[in-house]
N, C-alpha and C. Protein backbone atom coordinates (compact mmCIF):
# COMPACT_ATOMS: atom_id res chain seq x y z
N UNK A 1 138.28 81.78 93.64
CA UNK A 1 137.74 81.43 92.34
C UNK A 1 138.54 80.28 91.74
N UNK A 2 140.07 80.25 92.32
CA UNK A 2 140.81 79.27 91.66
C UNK A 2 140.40 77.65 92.05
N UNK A 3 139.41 77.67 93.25
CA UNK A 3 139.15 76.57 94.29
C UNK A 3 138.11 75.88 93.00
N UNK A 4 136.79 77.20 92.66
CA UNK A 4 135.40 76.72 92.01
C UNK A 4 135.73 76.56 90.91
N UNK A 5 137.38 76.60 89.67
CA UNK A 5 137.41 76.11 88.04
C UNK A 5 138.41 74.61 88.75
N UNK A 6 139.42 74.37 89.53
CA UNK A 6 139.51 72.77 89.73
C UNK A 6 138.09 72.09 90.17
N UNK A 7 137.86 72.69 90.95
CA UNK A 7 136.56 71.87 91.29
C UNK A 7 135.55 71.41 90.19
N UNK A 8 135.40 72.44 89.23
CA UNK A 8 134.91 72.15 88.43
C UNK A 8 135.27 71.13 87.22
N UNK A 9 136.91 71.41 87.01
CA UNK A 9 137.37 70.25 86.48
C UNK A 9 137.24 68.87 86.41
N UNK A 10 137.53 69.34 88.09
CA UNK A 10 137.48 67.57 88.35
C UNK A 10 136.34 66.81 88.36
N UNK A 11 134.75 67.60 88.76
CA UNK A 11 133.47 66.81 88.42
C UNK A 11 133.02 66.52 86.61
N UNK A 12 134.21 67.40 86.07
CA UNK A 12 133.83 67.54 84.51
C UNK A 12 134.47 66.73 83.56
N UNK A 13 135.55 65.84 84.46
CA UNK A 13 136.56 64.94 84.36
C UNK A 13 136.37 63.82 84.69
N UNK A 14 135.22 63.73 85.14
CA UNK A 14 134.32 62.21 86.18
C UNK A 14 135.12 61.62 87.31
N UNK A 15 136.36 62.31 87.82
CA UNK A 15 136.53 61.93 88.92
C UNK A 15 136.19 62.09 90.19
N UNK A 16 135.55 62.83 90.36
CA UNK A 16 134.44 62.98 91.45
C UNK A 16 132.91 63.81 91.54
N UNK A 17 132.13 62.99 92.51
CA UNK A 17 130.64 63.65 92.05
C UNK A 17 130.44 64.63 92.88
N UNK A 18 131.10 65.09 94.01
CA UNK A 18 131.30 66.46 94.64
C UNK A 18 132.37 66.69 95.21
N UNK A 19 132.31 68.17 94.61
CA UNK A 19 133.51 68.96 95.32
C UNK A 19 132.93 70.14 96.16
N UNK A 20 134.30 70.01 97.23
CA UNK A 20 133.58 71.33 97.95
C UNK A 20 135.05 72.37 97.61
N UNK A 21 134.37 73.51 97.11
CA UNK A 21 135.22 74.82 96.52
C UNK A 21 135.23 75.67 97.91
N UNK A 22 136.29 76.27 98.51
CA UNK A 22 136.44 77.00 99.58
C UNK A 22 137.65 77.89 99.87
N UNK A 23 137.34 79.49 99.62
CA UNK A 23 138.37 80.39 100.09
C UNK A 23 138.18 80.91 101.36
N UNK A 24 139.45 80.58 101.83
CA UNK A 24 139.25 81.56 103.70
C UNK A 24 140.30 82.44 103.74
N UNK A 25 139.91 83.48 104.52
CA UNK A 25 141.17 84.27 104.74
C UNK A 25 141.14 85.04 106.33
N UNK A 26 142.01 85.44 106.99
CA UNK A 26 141.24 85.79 108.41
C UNK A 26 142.58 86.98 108.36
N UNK A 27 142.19 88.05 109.05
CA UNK A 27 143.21 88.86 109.01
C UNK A 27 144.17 89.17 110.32
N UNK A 28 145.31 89.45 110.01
CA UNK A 28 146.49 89.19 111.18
C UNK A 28 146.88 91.01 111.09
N UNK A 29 147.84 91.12 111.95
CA UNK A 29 148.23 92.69 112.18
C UNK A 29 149.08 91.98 110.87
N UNK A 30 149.69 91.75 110.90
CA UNK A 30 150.40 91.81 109.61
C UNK A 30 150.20 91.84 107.81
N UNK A 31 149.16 91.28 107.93
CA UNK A 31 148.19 91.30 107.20
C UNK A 31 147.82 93.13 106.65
N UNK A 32 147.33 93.22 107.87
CA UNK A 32 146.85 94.92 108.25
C UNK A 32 147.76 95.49 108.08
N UNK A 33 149.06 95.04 108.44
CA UNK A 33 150.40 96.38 107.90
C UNK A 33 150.57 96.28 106.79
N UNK A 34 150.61 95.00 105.80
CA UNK A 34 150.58 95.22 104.61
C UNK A 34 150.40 95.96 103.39
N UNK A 35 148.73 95.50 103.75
CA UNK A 35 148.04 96.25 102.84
C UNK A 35 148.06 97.83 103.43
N UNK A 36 147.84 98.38 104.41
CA UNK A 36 148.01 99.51 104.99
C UNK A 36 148.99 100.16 104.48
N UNK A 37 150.53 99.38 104.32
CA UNK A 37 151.92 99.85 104.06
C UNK A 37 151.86 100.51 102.58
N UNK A 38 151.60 99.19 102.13
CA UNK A 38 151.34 99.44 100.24
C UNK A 38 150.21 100.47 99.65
N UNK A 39 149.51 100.91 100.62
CA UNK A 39 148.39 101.61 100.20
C UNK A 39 147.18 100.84 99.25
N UNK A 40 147.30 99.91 100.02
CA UNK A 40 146.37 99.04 99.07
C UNK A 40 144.91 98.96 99.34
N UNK A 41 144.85 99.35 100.67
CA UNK A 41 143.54 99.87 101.45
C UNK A 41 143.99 100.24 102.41
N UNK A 42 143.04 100.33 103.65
CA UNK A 42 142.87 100.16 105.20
C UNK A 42 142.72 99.57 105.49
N UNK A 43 143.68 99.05 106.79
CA UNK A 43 142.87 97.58 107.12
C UNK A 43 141.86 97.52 107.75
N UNK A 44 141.07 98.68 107.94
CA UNK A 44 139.64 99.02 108.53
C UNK A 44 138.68 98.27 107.31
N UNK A 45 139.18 98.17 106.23
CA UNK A 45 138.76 98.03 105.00
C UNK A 45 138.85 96.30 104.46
N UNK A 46 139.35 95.95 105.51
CA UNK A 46 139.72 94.23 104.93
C UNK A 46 138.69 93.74 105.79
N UNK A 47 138.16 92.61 105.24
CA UNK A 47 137.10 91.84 105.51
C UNK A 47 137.59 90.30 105.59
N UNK A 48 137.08 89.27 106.41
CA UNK A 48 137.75 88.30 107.15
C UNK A 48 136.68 86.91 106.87
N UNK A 49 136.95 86.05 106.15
CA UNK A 49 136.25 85.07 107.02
C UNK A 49 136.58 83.73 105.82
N UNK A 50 135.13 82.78 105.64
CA UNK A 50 135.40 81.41 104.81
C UNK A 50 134.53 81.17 104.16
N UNK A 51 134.13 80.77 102.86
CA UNK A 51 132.70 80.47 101.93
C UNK A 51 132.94 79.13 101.07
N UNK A 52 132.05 78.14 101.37
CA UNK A 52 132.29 76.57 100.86
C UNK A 52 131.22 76.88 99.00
N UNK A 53 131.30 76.21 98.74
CA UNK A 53 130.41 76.58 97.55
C UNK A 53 130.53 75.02 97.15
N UNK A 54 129.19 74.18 97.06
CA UNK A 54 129.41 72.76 97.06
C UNK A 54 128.80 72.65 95.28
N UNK A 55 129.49 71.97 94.64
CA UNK A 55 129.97 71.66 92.93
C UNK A 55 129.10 70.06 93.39
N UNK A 56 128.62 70.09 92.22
CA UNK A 56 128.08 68.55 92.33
C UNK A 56 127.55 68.06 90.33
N UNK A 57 127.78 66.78 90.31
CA UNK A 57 127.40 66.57 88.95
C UNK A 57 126.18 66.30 88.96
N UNK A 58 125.50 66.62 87.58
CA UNK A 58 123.87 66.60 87.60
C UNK A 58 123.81 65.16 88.29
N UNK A 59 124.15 64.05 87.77
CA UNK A 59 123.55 62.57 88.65
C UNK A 59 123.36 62.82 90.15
N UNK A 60 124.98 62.89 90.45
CA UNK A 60 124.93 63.04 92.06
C UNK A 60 123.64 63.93 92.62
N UNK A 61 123.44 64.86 91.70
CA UNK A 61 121.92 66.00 92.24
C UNK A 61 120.70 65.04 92.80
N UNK A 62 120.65 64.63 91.32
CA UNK A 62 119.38 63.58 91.12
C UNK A 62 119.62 62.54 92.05
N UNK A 63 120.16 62.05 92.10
CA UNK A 63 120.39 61.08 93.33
C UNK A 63 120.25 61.19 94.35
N UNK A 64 120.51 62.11 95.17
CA UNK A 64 120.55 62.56 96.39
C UNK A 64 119.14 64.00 96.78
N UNK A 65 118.55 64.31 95.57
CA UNK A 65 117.77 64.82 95.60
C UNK A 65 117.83 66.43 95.93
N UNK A 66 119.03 66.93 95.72
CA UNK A 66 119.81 68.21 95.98
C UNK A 66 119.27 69.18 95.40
N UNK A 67 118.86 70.14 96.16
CA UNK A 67 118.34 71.55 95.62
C UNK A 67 119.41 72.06 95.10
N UNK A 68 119.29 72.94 93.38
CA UNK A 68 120.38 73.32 93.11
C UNK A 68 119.50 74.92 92.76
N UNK A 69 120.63 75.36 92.63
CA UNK A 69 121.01 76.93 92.89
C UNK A 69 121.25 77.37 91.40
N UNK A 70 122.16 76.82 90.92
CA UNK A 70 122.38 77.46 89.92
C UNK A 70 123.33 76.17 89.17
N UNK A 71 123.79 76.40 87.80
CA UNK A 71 124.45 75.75 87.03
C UNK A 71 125.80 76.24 86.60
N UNK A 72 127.09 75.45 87.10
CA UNK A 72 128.37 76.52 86.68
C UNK A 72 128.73 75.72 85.30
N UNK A 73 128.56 76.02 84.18
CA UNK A 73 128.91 75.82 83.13
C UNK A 73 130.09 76.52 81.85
N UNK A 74 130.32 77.45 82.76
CA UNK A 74 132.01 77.80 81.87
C UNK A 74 133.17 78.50 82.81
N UNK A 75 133.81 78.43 82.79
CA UNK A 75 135.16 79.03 83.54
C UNK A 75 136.24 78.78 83.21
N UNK A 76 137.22 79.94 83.40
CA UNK A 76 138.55 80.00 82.86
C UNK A 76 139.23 81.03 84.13
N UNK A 77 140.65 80.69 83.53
CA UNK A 77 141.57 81.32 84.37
C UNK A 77 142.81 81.93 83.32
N UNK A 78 143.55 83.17 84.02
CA UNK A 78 144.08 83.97 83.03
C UNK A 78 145.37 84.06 83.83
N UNK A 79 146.51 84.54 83.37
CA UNK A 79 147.95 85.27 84.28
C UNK A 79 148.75 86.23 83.68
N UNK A 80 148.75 86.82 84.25
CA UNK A 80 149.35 88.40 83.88
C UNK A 80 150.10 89.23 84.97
N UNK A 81 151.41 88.91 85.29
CA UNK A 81 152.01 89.31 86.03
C UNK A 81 152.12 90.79 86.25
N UNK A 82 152.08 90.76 87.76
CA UNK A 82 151.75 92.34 87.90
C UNK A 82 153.39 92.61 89.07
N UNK A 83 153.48 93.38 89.33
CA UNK A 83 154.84 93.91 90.18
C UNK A 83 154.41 94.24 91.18
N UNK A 84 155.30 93.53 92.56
CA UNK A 84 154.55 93.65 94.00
C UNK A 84 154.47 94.77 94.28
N UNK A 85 153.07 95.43 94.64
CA UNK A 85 152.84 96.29 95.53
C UNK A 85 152.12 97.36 94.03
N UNK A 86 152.01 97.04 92.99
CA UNK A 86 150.83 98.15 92.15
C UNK A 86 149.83 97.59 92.28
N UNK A 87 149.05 98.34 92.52
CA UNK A 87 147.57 98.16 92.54
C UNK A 87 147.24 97.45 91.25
N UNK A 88 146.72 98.22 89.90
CA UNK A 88 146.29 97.65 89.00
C UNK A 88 146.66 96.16 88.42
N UNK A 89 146.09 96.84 87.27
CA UNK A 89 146.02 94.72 86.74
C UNK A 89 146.34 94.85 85.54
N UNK A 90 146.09 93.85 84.58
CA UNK A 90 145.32 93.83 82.89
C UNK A 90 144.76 93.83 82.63
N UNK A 91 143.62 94.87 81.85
CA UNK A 91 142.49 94.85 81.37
C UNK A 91 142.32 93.29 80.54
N UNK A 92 143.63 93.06 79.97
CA UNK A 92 143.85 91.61 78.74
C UNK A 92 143.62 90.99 79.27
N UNK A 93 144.06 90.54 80.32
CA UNK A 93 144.04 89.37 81.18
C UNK A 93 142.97 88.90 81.70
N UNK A 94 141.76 90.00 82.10
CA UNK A 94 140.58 89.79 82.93
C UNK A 94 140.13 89.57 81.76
N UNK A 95 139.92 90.76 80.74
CA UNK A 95 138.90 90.24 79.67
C UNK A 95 139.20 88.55 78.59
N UNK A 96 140.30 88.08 78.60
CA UNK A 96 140.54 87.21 78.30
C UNK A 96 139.82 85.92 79.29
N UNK A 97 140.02 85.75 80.39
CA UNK A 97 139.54 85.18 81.66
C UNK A 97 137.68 85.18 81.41
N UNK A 98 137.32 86.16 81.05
CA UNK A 98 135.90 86.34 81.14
C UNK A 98 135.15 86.38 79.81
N UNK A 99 135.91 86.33 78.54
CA UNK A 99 135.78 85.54 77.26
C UNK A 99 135.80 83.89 76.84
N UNK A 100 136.86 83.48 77.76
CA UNK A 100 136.63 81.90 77.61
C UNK A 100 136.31 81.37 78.60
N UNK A 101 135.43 82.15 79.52
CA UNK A 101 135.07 81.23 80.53
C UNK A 101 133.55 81.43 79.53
N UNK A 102 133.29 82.30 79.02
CA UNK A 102 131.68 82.47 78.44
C UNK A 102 132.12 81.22 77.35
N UNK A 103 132.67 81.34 76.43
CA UNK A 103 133.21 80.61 75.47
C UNK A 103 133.35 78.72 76.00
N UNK A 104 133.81 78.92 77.10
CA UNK A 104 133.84 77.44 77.60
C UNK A 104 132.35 77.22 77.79
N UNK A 105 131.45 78.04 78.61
CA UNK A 105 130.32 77.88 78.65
C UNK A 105 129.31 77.63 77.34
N UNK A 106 129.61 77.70 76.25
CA UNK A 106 129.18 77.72 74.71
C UNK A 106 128.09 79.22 75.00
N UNK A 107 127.93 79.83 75.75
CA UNK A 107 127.60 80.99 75.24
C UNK A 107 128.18 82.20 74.82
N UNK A 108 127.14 83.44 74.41
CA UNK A 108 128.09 84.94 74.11
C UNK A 108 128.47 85.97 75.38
N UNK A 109 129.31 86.77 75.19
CA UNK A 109 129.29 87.66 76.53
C UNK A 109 128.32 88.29 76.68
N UNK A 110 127.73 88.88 75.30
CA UNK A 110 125.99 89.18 75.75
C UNK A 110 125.41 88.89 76.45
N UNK A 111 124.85 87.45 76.26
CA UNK A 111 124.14 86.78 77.17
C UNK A 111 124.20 87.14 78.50
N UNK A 112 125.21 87.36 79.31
CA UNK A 112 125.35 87.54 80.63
C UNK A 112 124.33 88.80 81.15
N UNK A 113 124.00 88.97 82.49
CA UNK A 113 122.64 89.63 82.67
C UNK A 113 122.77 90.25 84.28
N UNK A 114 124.12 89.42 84.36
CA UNK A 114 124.46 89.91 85.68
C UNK A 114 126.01 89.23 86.21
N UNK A 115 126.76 90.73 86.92
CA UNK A 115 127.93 90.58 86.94
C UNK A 115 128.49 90.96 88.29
N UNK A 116 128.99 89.67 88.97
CA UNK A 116 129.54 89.99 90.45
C UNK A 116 130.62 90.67 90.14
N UNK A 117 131.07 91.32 90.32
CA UNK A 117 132.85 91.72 90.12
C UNK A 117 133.85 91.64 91.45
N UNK A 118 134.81 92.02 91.20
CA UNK A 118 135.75 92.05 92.31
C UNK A 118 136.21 93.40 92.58
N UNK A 119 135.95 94.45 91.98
CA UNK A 119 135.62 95.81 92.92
C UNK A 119 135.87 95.89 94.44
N UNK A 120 137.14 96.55 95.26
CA UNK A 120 136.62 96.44 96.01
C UNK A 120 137.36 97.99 96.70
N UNK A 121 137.09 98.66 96.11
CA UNK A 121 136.81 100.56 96.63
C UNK A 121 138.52 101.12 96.46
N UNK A 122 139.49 100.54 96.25
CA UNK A 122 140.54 100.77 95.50
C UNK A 122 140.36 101.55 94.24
N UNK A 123 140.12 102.83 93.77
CA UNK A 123 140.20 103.17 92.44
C UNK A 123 140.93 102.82 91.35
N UNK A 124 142.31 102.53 91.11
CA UNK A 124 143.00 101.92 89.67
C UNK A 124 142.30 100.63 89.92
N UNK A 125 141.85 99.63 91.11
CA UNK A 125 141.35 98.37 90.74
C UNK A 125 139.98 98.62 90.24
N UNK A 126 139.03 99.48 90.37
CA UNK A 126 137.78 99.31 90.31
C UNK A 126 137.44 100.40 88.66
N UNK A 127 138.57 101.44 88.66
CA UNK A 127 138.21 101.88 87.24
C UNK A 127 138.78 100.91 85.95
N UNK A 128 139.59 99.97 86.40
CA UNK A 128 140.01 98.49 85.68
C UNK A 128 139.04 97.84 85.17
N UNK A 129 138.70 97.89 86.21
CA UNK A 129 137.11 96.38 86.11
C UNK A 129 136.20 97.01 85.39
N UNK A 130 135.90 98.20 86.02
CA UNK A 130 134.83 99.41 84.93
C UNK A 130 135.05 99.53 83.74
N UNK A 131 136.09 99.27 82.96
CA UNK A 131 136.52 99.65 81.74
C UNK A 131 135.77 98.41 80.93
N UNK A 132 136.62 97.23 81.89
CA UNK A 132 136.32 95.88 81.31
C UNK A 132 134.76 95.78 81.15
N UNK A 133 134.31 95.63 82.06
CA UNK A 133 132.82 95.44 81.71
C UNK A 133 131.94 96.21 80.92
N UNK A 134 132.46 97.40 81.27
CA UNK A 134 132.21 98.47 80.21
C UNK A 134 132.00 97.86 78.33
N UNK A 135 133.06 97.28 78.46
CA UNK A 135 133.28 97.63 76.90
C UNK A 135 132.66 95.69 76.80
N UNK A 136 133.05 95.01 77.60
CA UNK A 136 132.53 93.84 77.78
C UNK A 136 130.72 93.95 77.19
N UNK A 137 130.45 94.25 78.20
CA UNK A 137 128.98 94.00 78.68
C UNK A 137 127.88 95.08 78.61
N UNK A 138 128.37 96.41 78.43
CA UNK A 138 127.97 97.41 78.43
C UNK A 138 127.23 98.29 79.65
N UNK A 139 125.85 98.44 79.80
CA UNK A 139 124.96 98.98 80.81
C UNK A 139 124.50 97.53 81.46
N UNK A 140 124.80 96.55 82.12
CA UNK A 140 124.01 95.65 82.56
C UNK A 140 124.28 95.72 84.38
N UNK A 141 123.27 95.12 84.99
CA UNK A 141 123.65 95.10 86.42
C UNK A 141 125.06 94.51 87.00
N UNK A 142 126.07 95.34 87.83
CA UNK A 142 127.36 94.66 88.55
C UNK A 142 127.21 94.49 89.90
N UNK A 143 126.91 93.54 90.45
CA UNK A 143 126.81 93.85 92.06
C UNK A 143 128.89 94.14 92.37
N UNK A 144 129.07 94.25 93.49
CA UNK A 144 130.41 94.26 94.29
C UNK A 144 129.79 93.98 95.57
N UNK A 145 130.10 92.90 96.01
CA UNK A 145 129.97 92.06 96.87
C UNK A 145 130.82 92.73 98.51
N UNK A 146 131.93 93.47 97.81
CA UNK A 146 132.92 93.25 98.72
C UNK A 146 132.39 94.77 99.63
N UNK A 147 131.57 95.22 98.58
CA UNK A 147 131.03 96.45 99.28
C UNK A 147 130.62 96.62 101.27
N UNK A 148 130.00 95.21 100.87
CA UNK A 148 128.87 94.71 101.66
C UNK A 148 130.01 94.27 102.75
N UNK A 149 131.03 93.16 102.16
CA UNK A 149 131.63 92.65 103.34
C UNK A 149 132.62 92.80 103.79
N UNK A 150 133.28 93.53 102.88
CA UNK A 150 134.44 94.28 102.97
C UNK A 150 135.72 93.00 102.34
N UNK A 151 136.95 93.56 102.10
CA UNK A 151 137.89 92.53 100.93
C UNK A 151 138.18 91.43 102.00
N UNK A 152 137.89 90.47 101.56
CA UNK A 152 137.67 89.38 102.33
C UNK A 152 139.05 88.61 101.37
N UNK A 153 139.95 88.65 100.65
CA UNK A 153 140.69 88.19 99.44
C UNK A 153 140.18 86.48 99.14
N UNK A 154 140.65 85.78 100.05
CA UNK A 154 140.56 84.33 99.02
C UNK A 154 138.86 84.39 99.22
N UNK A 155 138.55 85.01 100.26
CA UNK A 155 137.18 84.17 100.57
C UNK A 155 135.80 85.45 99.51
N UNK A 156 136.42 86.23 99.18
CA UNK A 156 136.01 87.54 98.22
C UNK A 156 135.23 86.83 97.36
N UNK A 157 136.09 85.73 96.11
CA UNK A 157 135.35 85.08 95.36
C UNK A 157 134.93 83.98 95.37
N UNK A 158 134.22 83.24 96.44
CA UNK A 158 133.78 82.33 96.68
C UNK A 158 132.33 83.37 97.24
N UNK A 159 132.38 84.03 97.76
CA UNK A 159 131.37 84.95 98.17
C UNK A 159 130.46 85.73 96.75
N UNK A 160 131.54 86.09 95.91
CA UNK A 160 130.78 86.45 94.71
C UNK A 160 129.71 85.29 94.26
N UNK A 161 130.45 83.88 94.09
CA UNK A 161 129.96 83.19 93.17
C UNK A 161 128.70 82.58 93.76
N UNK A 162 128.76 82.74 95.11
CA UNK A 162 127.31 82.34 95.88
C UNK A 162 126.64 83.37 96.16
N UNK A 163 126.39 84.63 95.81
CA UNK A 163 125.68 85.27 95.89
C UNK A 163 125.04 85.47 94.72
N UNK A 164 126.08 85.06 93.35
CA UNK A 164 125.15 84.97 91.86
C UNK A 164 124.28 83.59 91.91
N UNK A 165 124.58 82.66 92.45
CA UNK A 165 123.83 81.14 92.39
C UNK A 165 122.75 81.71 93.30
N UNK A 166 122.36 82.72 93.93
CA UNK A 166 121.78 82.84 94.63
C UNK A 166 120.25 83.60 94.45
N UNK A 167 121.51 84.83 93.35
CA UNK A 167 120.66 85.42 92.54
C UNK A 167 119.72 84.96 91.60
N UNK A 168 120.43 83.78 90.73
CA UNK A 168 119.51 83.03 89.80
C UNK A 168 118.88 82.30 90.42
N UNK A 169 119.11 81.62 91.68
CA UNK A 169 118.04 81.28 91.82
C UNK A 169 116.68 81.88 92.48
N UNK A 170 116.66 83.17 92.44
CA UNK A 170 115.36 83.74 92.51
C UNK A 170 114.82 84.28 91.26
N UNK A 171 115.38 83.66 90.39
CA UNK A 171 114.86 83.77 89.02
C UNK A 171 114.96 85.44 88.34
N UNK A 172 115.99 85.89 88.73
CA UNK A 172 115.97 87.49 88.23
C UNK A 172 117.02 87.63 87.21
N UNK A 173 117.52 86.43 86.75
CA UNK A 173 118.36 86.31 85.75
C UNK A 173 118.42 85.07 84.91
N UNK A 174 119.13 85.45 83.88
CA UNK A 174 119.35 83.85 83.38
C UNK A 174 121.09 83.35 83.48
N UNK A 175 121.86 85.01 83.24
CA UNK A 175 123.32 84.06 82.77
C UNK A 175 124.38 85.22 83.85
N UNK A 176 124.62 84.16 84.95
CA UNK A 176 125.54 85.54 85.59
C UNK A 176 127.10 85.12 85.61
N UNK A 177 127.77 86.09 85.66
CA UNK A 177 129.54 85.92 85.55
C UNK A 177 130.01 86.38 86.63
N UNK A 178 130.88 85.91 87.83
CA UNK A 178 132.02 86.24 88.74
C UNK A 178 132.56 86.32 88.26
N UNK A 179 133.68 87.36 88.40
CA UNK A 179 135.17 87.31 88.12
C UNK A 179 135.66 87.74 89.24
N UNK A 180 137.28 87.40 89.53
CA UNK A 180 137.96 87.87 90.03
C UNK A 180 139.61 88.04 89.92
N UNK A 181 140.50 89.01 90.57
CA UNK A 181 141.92 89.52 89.70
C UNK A 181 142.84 89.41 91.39
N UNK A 182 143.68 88.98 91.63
CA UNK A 182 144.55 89.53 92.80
C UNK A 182 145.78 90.17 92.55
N UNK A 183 146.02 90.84 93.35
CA UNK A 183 147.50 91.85 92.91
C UNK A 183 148.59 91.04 92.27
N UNK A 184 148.64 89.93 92.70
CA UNK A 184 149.08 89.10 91.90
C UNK A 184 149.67 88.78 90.50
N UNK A 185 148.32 89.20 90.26
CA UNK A 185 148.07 89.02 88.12
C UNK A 185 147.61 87.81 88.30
N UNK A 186 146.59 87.21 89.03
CA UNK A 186 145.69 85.93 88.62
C UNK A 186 144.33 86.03 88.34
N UNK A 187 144.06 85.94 86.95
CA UNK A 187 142.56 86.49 86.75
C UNK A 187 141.68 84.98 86.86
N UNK A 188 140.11 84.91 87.60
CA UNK A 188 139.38 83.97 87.09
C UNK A 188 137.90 84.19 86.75
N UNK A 189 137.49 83.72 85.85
CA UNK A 189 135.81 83.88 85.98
C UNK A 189 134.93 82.37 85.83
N UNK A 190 133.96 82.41 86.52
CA UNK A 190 133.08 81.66 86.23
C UNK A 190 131.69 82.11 85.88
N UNK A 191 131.05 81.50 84.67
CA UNK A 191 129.67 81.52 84.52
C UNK A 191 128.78 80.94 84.88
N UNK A 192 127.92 81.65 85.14
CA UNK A 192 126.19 80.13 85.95
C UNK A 192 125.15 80.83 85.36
N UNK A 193 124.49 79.47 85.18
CA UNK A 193 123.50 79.58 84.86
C UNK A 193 122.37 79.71 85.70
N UNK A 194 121.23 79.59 85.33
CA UNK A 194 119.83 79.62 86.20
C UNK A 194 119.42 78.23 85.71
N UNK A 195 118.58 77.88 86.76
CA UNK A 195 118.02 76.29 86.62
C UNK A 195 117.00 76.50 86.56
């Protein structure tokens, strides 16, 4: 997610008319002892691979005649240091992250209609996120992506955010939000629109 708010910067900054946004991650035994060690999952449970997500400014579209997907129009990033090896996060931190990325976007958190999250079958991480959106957003649709592909980490939210551009563009929404948190304490969200 940290790849798709520079990227976004920088087309929003006019220094370039495309960016390509891209998390990969591939998993190693070590990797697998890790998270295994820390109880952070299984590594039966980690998911592997790379997702490009190509950023382009409206001209460059028009110019080149580019089918677009969706519109990323707000995003932010949050930090909230967490201590190696706890699971959880900050509720502050995410919901902060997913307030001014709506806010950068000039819309309300209302608005939003659909919510990728970063859920990914960890309980303190996923009753976190539940809280947040909860009190966020209320009853609205959350996909978890990671369900499907299992925790893929860098490449997790690059996967969210193309599966919401994906969503709007079959027209079943108007305003969807990715977010994502790593053990870390690095929160990000981005908003898109529908075209």
């Amino acid at each position: 997610m940290q790849s798709l708010c520079y990227a976004a910067d920088v087309i929003r900054n006019g220094d370039e008319n495309i960016m390509i946004a891209t998390g990969t991650d591939e998993n190693t035994e070590v990797t697998g002892y890790l998270y295994d060690t820390l109880g952070l999952m299984s590594k039966d449970m980690l998911g592997e691979g790379s997702v490009s997500v190509v950023l382009e400014s409206e001209a460059s579209v028009e110019k080149r005649g580019a089918k677009k997907y969706a519109e990323l129009i707000g995003w932010a990033t949050a930090h909230k240091a967490v201590p190696f090896g706890k699971l959880g996060g900050s509720e502050n931190a995410l919901k902060t992250a997913i307030e001014n990325a709506c806010k950068n976007a000039g819309i309300s958190v209302s608005d939003i209609d659909l919510v990728c999250g970063a859920a990914n079958g960890v309980a303190e991480v996923d009753e976190l996120e539940n809280r947040v959106y909860s009190e966020l957003f209320g009853d609205i649709p959350t996909v978890r992506v990671k369900s499907e592909c299992g925790e893929a980490r860098a490449a997790a939210s690059a996967e969210q955010a193309a599966y919401a551009a994906k969503e709007l563009s079959a027209g079943k929404y108007n305003y969807a939000l990715a977010a994502a948190f790593g053990v870390g304490g690095q929160y990000s969200a981005v908003v898109l629109k529908k075209v």
